[in-house]
Structures are given as C-alpha cells and as structure tokens.
Protein backbone atom coordinates (compact mmCIF):
# COMPACT_ATOMS: atom_id res chain seq x y z
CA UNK A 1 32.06 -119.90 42.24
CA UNK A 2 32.12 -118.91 46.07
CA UNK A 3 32.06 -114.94 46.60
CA UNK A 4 35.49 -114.07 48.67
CA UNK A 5 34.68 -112.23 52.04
CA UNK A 6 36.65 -111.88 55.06
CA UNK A 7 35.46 -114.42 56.88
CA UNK A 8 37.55 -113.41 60.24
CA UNK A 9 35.37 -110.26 59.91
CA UNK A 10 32.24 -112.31 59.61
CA UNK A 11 32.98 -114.57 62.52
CA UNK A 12 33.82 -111.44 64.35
CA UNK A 13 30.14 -110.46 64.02
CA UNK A 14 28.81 -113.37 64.21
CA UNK A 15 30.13 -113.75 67.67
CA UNK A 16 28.57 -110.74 68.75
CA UNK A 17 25.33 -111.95 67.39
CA UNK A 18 25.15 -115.21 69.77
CA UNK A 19 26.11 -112.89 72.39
CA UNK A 20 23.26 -110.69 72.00
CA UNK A 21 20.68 -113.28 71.09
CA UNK A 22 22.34 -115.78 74.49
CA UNK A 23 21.49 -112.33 76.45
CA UNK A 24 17.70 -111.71 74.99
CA UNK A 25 17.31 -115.50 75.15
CA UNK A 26 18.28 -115.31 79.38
CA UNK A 27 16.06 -112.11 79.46
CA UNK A 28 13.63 -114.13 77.98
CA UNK A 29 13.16 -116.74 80.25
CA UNK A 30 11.41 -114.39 82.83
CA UNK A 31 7.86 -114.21 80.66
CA UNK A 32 5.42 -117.21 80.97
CA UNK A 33 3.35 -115.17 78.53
CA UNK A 34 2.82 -111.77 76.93
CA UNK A 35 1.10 -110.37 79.90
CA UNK A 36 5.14 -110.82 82.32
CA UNK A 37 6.39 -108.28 79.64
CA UNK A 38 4.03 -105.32 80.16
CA UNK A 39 2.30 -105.22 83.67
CA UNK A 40 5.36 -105.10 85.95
CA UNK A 41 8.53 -102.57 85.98
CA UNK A 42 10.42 -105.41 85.28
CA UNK A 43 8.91 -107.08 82.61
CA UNK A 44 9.13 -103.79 81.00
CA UNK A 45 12.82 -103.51 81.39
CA UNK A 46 13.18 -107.28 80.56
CA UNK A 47 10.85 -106.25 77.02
CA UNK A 48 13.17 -103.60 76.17
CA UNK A 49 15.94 -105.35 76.81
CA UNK A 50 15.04 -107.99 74.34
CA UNK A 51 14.23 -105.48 71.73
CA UNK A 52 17.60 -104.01 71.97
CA UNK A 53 19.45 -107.07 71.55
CA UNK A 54 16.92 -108.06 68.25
CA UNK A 55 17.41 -104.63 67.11
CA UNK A 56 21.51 -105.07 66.94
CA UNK A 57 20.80 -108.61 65.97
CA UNK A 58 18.92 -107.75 62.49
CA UNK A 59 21.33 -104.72 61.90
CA UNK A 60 24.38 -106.89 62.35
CA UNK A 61 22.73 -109.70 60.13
CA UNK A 62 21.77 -107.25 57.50
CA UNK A 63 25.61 -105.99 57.72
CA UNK A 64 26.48 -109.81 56.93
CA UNK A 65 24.55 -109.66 54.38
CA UNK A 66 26.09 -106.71 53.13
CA UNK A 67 29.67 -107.99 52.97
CA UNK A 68 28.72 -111.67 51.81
CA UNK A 69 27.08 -109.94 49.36
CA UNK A 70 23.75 -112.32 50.51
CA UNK A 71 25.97 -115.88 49.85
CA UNK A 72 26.50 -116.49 53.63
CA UNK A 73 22.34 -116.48 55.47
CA UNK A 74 21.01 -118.33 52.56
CA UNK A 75 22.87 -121.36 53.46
CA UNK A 76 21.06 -121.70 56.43
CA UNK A 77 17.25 -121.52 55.38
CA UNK A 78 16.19 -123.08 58.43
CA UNK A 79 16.30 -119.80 59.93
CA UNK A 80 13.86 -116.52 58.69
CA UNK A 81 16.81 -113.82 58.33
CA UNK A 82 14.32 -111.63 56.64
CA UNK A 83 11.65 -111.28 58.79
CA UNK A 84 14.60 -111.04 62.19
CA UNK A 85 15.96 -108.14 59.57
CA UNK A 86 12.37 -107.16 59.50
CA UNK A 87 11.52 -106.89 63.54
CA UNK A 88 14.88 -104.74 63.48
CA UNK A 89 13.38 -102.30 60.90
CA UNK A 90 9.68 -102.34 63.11
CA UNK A 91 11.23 -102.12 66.34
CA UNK A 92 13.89 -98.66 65.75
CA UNK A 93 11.26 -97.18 63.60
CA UNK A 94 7.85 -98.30 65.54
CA UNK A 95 8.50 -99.03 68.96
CA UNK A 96 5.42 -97.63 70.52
CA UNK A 97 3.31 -99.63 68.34
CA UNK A 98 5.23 -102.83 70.07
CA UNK A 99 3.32 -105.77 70.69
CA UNK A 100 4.39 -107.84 73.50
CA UNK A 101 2.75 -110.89 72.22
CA UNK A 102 5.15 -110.48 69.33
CA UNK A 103 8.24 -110.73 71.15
CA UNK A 104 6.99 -113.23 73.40
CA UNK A 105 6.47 -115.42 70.71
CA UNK A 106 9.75 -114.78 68.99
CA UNK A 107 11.14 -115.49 72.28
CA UNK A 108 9.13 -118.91 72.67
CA UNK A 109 9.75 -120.46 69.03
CA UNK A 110 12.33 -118.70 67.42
CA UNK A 111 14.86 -117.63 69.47
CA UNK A 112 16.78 -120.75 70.21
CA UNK A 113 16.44 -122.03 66.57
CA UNK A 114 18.45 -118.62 65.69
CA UNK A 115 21.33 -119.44 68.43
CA UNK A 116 21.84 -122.81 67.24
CA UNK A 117 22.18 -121.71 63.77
CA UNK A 118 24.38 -118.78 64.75
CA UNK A 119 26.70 -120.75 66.44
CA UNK A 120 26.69 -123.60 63.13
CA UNK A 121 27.58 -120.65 61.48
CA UNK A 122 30.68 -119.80 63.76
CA UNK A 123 31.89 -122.98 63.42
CA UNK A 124 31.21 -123.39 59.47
CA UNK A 125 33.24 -119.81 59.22
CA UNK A 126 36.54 -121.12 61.33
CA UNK A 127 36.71 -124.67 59.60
C-alpha cells in the first residue's frame, strides 16, 4: 500500500529544490578545479554560495523525507539522498573544516544527476 502525503506540498518543495540546485549548478560553472573556489574573492563568494544552496537542498530533502515518511527518495536510487542529507549536516555544523575539492567534485559529477532527478520527480508528483 502507497503511504498518503500531500503531494501539492511535496511538489511545492521540490520546486524550490531545482531552484536552488539550477542556482549552485550556474555558480558552479565558474571553477575549472578546486583551486577557482579558494584563491580569489570570488571564488570564495561563488564557494559559499554553493554551500548555501546544498545546505537548503539536504534540509528540504530531509523534510521530504519527513512527510513521505521515506516512500518518496527511495524511488529514485540513482541519486545518493543520504550522503546530499549528509554534506547538509557537515556544511551548517563544520564549515571551517570545508574542503573545496569536495564541493568541486559534487559540483563536477553529481550535481546535474540530482537536477535531472529532481525535476523526474516534479513531474512523477503532478501526473
């Protein structure tokens, strides 16, 4: 049997998922490597920027969670929702300890694998 959510709510937040990750994944774009994040002002503000957006990302995904009661983000395995609702925990609670090569990475093989799957997700939740 299917667990019963509001799934207007869910699309809701989804939404404002793919914006976040679209806006991390243009931020994104500036680094060639690691090194574009941390020895210029603005790779610095480009860095933080992207650890905003992952930070709202895992905390809304770990609300979806909440109020799918799990069902929803295991349908779509493709994607690593525990470790993204892991980078969220590391980055609000360890942010000094931030590696750039981290986020550069996540940024180089992960990122549009998550937007695509967001956006599945959108359309799965409407129809």
């Amino acid at each position: 049997m299917e667990y019963l959510y509001d799934k207007e709510l869910v699309a809701e937040i989804v939404e404002q998922i793919i914006s976040a990750v679209t806006s991390a994944q243009k931020r994104c774009r500036y680094a060639k490597s690691p090194d574009d994040f941390i020895h210029t002002e603005t790779g610095q503000e480009k860095l933080d920027f992207v650890c905003m957006k992952l930070i709202a990302t895992g905390e809304s995904l770990k609300r979806i969670d909440h109020i799918t009661e799990r069902t929803l983000l295991a349908k779509y395995p493709e994607v690593p929702w525990k470790k993204i609702k892991g980078i969220r925990d590391f980055l609000s609670h360890h942010y000094f300890d931030l590696d750039a090569d981290v986020i550069f990475d996540i940024c180089q093989d992960h990122i549009d694998t998550l937007l695509i799957t967001l956006k599945r997700i959108h359309k799965d939740l409407l129809y």
